[in-house]
PDB file of N, CA and C in Angstrom:
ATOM      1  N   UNK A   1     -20.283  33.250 -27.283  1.00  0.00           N
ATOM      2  CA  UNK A   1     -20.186  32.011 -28.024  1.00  0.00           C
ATOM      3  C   UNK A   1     -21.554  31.670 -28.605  1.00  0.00           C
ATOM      4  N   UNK A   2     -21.311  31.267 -29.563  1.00  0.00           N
ATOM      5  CA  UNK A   2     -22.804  30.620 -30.541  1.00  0.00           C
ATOM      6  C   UNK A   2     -23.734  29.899 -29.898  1.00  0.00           C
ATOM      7  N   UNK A   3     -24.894  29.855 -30.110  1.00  0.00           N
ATOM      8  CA  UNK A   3     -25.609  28.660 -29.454  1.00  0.00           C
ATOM      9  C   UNK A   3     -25.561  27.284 -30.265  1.00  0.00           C
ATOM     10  N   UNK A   4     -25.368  26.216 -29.816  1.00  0.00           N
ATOM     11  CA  UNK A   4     -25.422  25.249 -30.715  1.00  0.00           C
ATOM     12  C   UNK A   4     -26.535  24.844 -30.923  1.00  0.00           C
ATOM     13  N   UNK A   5     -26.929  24.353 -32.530  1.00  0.00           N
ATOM     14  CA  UNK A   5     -28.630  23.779 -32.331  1.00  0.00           C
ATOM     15  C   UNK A   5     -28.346  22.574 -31.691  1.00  0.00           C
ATOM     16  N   UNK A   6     -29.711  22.220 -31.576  1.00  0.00           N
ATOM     17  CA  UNK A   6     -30.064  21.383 -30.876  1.00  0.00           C
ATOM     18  C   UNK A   6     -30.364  19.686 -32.418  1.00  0.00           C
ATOM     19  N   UNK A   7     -29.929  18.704 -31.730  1.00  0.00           N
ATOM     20  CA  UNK A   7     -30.158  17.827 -33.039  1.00  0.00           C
ATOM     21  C   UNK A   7     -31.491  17.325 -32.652  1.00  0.00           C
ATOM     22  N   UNK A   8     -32.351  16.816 -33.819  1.00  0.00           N
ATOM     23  CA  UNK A   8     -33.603  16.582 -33.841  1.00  0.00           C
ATOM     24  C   UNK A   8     -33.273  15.122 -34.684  1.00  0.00           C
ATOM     25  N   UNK A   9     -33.901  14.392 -34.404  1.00  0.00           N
ATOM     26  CA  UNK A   9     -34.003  13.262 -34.985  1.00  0.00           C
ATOM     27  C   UNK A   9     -35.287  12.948 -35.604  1.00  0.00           C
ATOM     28  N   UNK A  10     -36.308  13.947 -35.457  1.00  0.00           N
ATOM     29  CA  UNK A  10     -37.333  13.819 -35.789  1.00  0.00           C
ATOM     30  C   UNK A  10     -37.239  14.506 -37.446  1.00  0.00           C
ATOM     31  N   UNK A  11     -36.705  15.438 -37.668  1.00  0.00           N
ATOM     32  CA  UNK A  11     -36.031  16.240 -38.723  1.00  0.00           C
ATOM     33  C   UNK A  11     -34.557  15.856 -39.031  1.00  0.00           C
ATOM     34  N   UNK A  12     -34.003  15.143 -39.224  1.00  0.00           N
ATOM     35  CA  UNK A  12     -32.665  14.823 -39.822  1.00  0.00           C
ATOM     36  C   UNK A  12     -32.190  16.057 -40.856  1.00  0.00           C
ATOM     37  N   UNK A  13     -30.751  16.497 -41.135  1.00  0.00           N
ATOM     38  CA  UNK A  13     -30.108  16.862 -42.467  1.00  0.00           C
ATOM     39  C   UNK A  13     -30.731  15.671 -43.399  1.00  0.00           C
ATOM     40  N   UNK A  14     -31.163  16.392 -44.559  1.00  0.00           N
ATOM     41  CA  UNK A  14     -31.134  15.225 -45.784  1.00  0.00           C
ATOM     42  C   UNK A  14     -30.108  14.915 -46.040  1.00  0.00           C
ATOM     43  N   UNK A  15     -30.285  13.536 -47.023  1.00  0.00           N
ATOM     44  CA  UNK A  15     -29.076  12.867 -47.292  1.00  0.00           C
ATOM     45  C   UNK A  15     -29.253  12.927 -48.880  1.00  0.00           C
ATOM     46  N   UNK A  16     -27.668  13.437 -49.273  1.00  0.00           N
ATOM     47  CA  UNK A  16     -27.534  13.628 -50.839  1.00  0.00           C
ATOM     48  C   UNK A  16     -27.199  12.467 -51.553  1.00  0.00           C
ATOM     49  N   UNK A  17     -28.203  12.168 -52.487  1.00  0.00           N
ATOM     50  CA  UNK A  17     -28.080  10.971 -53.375  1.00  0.00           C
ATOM     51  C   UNK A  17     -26.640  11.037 -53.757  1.00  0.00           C
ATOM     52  N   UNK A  18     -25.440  12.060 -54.122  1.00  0.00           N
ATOM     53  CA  UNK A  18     -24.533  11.806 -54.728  1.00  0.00           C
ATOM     54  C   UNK A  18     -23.804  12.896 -54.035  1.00  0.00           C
ATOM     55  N   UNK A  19     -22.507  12.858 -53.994  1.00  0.00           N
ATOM     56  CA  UNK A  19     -21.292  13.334 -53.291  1.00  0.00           C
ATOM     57  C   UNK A  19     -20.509  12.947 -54.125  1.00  0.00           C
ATOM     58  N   UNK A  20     -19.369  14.360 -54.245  1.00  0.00           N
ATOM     59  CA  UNK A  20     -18.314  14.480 -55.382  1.00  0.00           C
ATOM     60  C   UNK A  20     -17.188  13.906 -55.173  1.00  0.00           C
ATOM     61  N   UNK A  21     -16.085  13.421 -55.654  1.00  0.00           N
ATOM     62  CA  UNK A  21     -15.649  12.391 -55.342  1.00  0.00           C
ATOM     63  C   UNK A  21     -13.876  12.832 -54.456  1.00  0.00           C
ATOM     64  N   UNK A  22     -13.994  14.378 -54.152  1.00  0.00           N
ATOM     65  CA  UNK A  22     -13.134  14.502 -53.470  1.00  0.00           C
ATOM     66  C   UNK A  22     -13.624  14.688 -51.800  1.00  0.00           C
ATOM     67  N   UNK A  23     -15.246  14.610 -51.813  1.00  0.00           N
ATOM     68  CA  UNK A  23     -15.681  14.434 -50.532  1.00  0.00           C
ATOM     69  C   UNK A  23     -15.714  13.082 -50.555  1.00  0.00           C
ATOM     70  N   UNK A  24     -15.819  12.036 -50.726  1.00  0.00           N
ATOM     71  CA  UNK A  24     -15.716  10.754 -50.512  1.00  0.00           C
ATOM     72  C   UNK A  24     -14.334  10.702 -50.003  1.00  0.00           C
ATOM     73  N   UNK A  25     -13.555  11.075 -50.796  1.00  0.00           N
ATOM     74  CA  UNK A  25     -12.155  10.532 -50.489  1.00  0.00           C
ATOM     75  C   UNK A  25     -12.059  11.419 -48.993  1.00  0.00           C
ATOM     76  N   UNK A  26     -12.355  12.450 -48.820  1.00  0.00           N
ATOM     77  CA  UNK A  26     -11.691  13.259 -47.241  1.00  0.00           C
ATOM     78  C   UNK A  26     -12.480  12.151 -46.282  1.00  0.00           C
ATOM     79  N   UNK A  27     -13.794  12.044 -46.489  1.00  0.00           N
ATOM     80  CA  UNK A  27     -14.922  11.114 -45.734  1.00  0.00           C
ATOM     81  C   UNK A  27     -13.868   9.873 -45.115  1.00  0.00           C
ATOM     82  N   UNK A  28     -13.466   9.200 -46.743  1.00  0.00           N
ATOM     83  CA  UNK A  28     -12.622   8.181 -46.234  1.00  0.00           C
ATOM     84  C   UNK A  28     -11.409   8.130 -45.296  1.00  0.00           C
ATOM     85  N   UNK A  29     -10.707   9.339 -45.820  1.00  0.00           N
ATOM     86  CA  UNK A  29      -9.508   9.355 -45.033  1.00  0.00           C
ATOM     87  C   UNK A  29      -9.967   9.817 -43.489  1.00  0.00           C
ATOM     88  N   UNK A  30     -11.020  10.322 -43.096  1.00  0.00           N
ATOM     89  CA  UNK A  30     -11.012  10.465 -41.819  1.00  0.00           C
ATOM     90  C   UNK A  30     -11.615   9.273 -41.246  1.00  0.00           C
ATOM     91  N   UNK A  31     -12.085   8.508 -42.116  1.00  0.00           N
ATOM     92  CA  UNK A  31     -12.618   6.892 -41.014  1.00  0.00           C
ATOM     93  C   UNK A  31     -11.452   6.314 -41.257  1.00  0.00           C
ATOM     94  N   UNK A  32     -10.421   6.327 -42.185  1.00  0.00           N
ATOM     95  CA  UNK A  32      -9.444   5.391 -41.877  1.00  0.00           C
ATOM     96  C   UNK A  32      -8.185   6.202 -40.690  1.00  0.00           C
ATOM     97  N   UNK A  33      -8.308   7.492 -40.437  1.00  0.00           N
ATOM     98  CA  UNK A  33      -7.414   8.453 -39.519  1.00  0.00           C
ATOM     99  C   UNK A  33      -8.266   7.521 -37.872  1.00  0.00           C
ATOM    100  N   UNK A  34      -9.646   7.887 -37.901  1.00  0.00           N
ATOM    101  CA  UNK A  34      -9.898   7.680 -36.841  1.00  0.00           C
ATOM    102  C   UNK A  34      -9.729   6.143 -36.493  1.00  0.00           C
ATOM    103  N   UNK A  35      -9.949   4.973 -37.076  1.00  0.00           N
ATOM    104  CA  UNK A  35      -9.863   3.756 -36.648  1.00  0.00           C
ATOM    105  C   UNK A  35      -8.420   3.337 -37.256  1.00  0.00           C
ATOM    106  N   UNK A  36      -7.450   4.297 -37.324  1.00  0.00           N
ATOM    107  CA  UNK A  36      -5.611   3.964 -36.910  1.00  0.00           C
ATOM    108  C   UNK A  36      -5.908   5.131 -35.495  1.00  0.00           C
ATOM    109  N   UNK A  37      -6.689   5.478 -34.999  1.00  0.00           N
ATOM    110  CA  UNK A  37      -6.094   6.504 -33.507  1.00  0.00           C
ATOM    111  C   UNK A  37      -5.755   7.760 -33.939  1.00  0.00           C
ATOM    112  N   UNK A  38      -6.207   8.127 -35.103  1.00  0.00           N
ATOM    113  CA  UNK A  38      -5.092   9.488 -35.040  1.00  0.00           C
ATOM    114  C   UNK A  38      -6.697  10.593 -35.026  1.00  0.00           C
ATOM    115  N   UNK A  39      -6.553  10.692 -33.848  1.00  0.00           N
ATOM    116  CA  UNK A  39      -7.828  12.113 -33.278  1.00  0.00           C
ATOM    117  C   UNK A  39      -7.423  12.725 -32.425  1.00  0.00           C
ATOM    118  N   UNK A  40      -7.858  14.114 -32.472  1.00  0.00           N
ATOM    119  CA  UNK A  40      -7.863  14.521 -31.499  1.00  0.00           C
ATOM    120  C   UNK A  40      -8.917  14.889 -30.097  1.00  0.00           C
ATOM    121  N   UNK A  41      -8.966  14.760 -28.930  1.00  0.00           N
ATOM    122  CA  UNK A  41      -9.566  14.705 -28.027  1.00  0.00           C
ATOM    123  C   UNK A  41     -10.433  15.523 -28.117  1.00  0.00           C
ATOM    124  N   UNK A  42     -11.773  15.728 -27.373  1.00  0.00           N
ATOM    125  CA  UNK A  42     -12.641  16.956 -27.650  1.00  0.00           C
ATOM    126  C   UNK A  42     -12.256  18.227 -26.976  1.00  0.00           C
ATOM    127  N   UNK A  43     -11.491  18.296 -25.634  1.00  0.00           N
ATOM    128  CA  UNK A  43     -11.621  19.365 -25.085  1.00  0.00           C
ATOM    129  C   UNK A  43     -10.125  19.911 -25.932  1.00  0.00           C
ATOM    130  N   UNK A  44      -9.542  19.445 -26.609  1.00  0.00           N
ATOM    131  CA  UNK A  44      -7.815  20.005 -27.174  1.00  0.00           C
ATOM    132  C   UNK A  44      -8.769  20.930 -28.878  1.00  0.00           C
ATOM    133  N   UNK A  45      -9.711  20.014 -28.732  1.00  0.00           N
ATOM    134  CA  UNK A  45     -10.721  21.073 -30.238  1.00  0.00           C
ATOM    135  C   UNK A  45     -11.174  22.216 -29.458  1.00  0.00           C
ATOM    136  N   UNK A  46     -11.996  22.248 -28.555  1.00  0.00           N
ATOM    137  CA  UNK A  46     -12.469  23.394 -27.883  1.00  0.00           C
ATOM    138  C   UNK A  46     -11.535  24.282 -28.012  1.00  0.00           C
ATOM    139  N   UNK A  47      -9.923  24.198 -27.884  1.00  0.00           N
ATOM    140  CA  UNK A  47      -9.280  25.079 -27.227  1.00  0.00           C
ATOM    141  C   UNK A  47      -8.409  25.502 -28.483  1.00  0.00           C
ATOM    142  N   UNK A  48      -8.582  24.448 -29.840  1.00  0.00           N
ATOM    143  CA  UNK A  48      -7.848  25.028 -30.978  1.00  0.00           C
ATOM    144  C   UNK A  48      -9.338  25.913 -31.704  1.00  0.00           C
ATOM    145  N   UNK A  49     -10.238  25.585 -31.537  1.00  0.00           N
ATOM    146  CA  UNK A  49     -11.350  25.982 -32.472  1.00  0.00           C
ATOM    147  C   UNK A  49     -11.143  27.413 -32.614  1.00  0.00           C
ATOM    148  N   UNK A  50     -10.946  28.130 -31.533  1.00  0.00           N
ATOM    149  CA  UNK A  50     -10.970  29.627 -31.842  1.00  0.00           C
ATOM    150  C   UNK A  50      -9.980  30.258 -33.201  1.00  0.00           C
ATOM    151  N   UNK A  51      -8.811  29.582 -32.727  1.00  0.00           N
ATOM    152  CA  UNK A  51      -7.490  30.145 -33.646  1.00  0.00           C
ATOM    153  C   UNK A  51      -7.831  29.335 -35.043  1.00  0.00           C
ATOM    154  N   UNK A  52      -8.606  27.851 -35.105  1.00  0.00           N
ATOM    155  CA  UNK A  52      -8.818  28.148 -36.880  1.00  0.00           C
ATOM    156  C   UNK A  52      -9.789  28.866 -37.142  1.00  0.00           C
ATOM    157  N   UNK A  53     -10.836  29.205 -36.509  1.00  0.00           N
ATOM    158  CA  UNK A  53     -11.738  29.920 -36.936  1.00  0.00           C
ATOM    159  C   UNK A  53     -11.218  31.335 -37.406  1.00  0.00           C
ATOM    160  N   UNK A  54     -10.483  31.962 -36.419  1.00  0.00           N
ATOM    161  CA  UNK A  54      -9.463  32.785 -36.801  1.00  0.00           C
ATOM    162  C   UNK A  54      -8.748  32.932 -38.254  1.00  0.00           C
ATOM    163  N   UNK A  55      -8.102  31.668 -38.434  1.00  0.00           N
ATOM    164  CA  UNK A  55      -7.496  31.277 -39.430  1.00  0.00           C
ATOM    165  C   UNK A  55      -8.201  30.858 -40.511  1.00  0.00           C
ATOM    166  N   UNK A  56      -9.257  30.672 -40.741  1.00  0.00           N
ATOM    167  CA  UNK A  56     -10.160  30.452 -42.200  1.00  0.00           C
ATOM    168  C   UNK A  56     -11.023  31.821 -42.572  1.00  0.00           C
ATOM    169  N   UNK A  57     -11.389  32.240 -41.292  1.00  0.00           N
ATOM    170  CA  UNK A  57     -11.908  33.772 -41.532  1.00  0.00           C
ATOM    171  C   UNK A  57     -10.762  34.716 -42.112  1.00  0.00           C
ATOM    172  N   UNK A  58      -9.509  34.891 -41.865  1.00  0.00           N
ATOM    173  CA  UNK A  58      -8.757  35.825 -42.318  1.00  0.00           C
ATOM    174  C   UNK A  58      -8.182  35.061 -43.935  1.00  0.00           C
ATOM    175  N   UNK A  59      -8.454  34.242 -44.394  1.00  0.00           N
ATOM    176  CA  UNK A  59      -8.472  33.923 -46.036  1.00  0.00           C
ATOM    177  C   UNK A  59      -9.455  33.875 -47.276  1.00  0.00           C
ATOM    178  N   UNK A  60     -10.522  34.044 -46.294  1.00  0.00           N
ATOM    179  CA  UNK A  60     -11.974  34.446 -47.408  1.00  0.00           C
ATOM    180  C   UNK A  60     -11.602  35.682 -47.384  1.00  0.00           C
ATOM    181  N   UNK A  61     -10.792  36.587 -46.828  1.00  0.00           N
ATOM    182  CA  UNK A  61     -10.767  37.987 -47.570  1.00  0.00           C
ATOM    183  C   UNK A  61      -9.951  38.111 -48.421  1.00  0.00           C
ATOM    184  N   UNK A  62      -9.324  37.340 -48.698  1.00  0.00           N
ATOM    185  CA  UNK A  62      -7.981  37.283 -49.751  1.00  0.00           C
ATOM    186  C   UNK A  62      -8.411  37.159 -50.974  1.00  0.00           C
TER     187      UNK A  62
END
């Protein structure tokens, strides 16, 4: 399994003056998914993560 980095707060990701407007909209729909409840738990991701990873890797070859 990967190592995860480590987050630094001393170094942040930059932040992009502008975002296209179908990332806004996913952005949105997942703050309005998460504050109606609709998430899923962390350890039920752990245990799907493999099979999408699976599943997005076998369509970049297409």
């Amino acid at each position: 399994m990967a190592k995860a980095k480590k987050f630094e707060l001393e170094s942040p990701a930059p932040i992009l003056d502008e975002e296209d407007e179908d990332t806004l909209a996913a952005i949105d729909e997942g703050v309005r998914d998460a504050k109606a409840g609709r998430t899923v738990p962390a350890e039920e991701v752990r245990k799907r993560l493999p099979k999408w990873i699976t599943a997005s890797s076998t369509r970049k070859g297409r």
